[in-house]
N, C-alpha and C. Protein backbone atom coordinates (compact mmCIF):
# COMPACT_ATOMS: atom_id res chain seq x y z
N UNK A 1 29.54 72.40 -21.47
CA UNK A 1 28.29 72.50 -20.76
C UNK A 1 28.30 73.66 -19.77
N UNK A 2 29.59 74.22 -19.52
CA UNK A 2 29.43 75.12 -18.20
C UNK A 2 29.26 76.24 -18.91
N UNK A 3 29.60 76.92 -20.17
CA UNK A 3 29.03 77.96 -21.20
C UNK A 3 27.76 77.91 -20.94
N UNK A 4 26.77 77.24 -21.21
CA UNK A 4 25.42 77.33 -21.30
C UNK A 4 24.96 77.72 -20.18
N UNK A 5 24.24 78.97 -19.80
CA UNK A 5 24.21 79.55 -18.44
C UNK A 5 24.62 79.33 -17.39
N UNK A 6 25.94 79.30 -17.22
CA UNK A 6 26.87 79.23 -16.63
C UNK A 6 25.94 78.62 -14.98
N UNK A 7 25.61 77.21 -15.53
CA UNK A 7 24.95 76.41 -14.73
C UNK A 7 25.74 75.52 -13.58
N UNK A 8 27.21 75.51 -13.97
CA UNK A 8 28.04 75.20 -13.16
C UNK A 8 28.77 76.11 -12.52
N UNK A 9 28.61 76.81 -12.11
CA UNK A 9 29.95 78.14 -12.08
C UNK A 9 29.62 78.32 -10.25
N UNK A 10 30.90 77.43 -9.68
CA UNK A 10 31.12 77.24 -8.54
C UNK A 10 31.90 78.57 -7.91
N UNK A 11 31.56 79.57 -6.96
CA UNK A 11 32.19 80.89 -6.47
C UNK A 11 32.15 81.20 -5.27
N UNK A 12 32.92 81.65 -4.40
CA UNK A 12 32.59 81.92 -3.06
C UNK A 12 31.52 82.96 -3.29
N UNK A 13 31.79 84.44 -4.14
CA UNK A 13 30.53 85.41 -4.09
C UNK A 13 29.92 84.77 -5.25
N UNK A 14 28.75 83.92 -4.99
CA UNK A 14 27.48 83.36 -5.90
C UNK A 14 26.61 84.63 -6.54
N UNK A 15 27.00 85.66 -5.99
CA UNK A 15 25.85 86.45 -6.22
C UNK A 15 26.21 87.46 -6.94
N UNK A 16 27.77 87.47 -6.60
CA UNK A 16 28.57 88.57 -7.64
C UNK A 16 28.30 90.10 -7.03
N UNK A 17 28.36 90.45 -6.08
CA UNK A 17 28.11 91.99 -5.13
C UNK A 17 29.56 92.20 -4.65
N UNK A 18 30.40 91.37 -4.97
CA UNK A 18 32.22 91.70 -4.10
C UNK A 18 32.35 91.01 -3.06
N UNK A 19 31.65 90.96 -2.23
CA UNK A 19 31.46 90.30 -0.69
C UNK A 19 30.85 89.08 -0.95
N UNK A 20 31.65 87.98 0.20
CA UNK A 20 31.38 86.86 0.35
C UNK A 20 30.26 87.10 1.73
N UNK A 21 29.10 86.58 1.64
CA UNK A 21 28.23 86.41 2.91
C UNK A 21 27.21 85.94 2.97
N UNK A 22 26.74 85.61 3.91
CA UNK A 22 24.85 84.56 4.15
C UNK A 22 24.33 84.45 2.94
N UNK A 23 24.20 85.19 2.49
CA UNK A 23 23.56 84.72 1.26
C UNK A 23 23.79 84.18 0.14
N UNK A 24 25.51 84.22 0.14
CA UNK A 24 26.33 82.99 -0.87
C UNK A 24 26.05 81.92 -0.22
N UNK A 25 25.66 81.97 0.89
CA UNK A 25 25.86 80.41 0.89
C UNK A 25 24.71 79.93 0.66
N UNK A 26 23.39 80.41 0.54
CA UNK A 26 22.25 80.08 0.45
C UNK A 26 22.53 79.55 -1.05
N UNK A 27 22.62 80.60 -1.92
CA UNK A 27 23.04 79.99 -3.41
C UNK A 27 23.52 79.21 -3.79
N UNK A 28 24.80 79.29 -2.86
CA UNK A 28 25.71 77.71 -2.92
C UNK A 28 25.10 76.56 -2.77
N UNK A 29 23.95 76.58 -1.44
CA UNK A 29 23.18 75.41 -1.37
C UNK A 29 22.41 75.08 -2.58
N UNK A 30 21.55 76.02 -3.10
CA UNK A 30 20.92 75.82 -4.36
C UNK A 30 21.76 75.54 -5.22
N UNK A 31 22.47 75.87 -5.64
CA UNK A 31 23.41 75.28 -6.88
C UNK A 31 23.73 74.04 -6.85
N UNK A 32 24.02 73.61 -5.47
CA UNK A 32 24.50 72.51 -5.84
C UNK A 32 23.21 71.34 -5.79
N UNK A 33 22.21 71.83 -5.09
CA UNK A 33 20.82 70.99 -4.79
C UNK A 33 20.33 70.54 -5.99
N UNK A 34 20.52 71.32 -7.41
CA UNK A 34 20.21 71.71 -8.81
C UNK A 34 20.90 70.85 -9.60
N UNK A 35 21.83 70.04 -9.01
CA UNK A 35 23.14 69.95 -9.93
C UNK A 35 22.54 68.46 -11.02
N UNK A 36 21.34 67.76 -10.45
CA UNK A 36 20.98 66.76 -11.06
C UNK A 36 20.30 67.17 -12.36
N UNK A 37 19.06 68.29 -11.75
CA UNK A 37 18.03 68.72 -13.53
C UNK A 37 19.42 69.90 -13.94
N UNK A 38 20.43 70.47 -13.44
CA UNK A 38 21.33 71.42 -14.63
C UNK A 38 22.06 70.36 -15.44
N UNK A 39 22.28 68.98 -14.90
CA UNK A 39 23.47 67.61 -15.59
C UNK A 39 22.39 67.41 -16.74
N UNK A 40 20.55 67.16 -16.26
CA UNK A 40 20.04 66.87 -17.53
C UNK A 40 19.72 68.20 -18.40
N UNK A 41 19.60 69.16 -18.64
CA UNK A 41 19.42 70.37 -19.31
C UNK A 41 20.48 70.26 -19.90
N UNK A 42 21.78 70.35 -19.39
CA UNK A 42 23.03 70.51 -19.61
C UNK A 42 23.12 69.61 -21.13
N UNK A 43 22.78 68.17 -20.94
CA UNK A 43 22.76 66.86 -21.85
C UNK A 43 22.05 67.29 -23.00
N UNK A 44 20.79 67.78 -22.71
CA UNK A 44 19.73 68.56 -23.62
C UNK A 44 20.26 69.29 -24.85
N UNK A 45 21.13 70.32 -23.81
CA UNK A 45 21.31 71.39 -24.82
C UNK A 45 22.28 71.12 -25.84
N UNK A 46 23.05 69.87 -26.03
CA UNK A 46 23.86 69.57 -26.64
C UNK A 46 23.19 69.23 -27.89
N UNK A 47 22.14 68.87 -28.03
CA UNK A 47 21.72 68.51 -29.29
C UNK A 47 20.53 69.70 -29.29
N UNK A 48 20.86 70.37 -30.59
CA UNK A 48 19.60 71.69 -30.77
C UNK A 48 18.34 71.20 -31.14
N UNK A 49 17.88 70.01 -31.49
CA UNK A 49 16.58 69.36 -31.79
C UNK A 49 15.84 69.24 -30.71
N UNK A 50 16.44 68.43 -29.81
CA UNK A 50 15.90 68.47 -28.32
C UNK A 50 16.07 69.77 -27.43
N UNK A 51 16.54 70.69 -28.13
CA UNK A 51 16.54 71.92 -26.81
C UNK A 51 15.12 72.58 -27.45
N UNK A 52 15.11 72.62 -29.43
CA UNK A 52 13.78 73.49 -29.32
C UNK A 52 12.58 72.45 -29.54
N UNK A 53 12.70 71.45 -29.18
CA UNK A 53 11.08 70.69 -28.52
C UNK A 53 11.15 70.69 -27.22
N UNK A 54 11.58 70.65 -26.42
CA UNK A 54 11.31 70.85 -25.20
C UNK A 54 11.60 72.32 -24.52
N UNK A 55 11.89 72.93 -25.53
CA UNK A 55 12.01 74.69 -25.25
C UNK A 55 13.02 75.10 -24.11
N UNK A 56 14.19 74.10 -24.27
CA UNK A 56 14.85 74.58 -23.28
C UNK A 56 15.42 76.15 -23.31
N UNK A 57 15.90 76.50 -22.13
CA UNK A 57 16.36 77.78 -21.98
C UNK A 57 16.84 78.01 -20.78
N UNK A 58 17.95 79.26 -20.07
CA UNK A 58 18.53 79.60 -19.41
C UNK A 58 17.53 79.32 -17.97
N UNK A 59 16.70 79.68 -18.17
CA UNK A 59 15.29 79.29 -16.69
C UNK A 59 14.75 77.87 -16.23
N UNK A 60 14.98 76.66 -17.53
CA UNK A 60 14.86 75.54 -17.62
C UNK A 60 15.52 75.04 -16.42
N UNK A 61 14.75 73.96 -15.07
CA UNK A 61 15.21 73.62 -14.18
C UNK A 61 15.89 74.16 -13.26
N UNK A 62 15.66 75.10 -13.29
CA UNK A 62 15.66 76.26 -12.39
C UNK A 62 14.87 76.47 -11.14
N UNK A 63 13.46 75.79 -11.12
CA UNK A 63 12.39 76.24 -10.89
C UNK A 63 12.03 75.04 -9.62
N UNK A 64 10.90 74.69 -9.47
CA UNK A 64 10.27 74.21 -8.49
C UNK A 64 10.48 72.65 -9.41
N UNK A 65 10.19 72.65 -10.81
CA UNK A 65 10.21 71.06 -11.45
C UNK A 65 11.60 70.77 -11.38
N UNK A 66 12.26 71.73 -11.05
CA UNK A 66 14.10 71.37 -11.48
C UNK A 66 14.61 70.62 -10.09
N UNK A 67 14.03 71.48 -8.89
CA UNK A 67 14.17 70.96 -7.65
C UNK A 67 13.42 69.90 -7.06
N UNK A 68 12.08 69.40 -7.57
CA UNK A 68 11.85 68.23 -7.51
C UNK A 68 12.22 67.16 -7.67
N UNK A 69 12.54 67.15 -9.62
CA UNK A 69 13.46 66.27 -10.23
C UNK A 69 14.62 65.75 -9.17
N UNK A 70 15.51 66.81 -8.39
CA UNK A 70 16.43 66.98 -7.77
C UNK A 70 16.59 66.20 -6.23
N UNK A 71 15.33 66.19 -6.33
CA UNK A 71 15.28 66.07 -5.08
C UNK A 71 14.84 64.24 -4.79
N UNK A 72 14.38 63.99 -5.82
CA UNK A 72 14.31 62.33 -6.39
C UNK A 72 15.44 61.67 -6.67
N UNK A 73 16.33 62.78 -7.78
CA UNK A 73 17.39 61.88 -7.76
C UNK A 73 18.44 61.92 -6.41
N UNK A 74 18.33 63.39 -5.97
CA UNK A 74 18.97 62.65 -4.78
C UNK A 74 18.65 61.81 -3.59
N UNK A 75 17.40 61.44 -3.51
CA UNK A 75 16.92 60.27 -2.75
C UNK A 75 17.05 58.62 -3.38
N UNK A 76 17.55 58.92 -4.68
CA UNK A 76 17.70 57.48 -4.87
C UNK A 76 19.65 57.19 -4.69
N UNK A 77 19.81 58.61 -4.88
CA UNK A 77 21.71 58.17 -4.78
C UNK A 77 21.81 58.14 -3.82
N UNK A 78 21.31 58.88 -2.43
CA UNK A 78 21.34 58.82 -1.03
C UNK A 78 20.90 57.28 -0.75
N UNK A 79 20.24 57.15 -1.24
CA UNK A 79 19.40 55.42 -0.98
C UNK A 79 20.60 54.44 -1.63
N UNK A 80 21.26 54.50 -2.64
CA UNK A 80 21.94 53.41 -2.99
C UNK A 80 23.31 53.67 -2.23
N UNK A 81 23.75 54.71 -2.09
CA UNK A 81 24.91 54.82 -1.19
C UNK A 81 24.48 54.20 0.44
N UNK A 82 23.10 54.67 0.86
CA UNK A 82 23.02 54.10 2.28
C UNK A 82 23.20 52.31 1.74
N UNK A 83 22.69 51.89 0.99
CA UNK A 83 22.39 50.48 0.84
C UNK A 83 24.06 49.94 0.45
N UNK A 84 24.38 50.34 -0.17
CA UNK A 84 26.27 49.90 -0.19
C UNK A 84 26.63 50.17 1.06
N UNK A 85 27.07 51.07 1.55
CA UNK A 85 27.25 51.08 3.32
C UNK A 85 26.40 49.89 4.03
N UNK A 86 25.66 50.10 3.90
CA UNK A 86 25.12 48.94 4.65
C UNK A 86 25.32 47.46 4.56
N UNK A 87 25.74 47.27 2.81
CA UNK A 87 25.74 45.71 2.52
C UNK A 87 27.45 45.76 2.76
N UNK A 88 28.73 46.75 2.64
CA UNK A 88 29.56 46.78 3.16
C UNK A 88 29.95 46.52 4.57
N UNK A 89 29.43 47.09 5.63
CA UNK A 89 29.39 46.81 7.05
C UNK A 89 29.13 45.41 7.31
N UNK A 90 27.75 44.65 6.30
CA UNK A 90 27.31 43.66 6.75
C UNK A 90 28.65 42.20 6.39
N UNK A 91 29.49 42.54 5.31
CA UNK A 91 30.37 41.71 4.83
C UNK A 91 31.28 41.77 5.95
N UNK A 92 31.53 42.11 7.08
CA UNK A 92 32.77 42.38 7.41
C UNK A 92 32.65 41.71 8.56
């Protein structure tokens, strides 16, 4: 999965200019903010039937729908982790 536009590809220089600085880390944040719609693209592309009906491609979740998606699932893993912490604390 990390072949396929190298959707995982964790680097101090994100940006690939030689220098590590402000603006790797901005990328870094995005990359990893992404990491939920690149896990489903990623799943996608494994089967070529489903990549050309839904037209996936290197730009796929990339975008404003990728970071939405993203941004749901991480409110529900943030939500079930707060809720285990919480039902943990309460056992004790």
């Amino acid at each position: 999965m990390d072949l396929y536009c190298r959707r995982f590809h964790f680097v101090p220089d994100m940006n690939g200019d030689g220098v590590v600085s402000i603006s790797d880390v901005g990328l870094l944040v995005k990359q990893i903010w992404l990491i939920p719609s690149n896990l489903v693209v990623g799943f996608l592309h494994e089967n070529p039937q489903l990549t050309t009906f839904f037209e996936i491609d290197c730009s796929t979740g990339q975008s404003y729908g990728g970071a939405i998606f993203s941004l749901f699932v991480w409110f529900i893993t943030f939500g079930i982790v707060a809720f285990w912490i919480a039902a943990a604390l309460e056992n004790k």
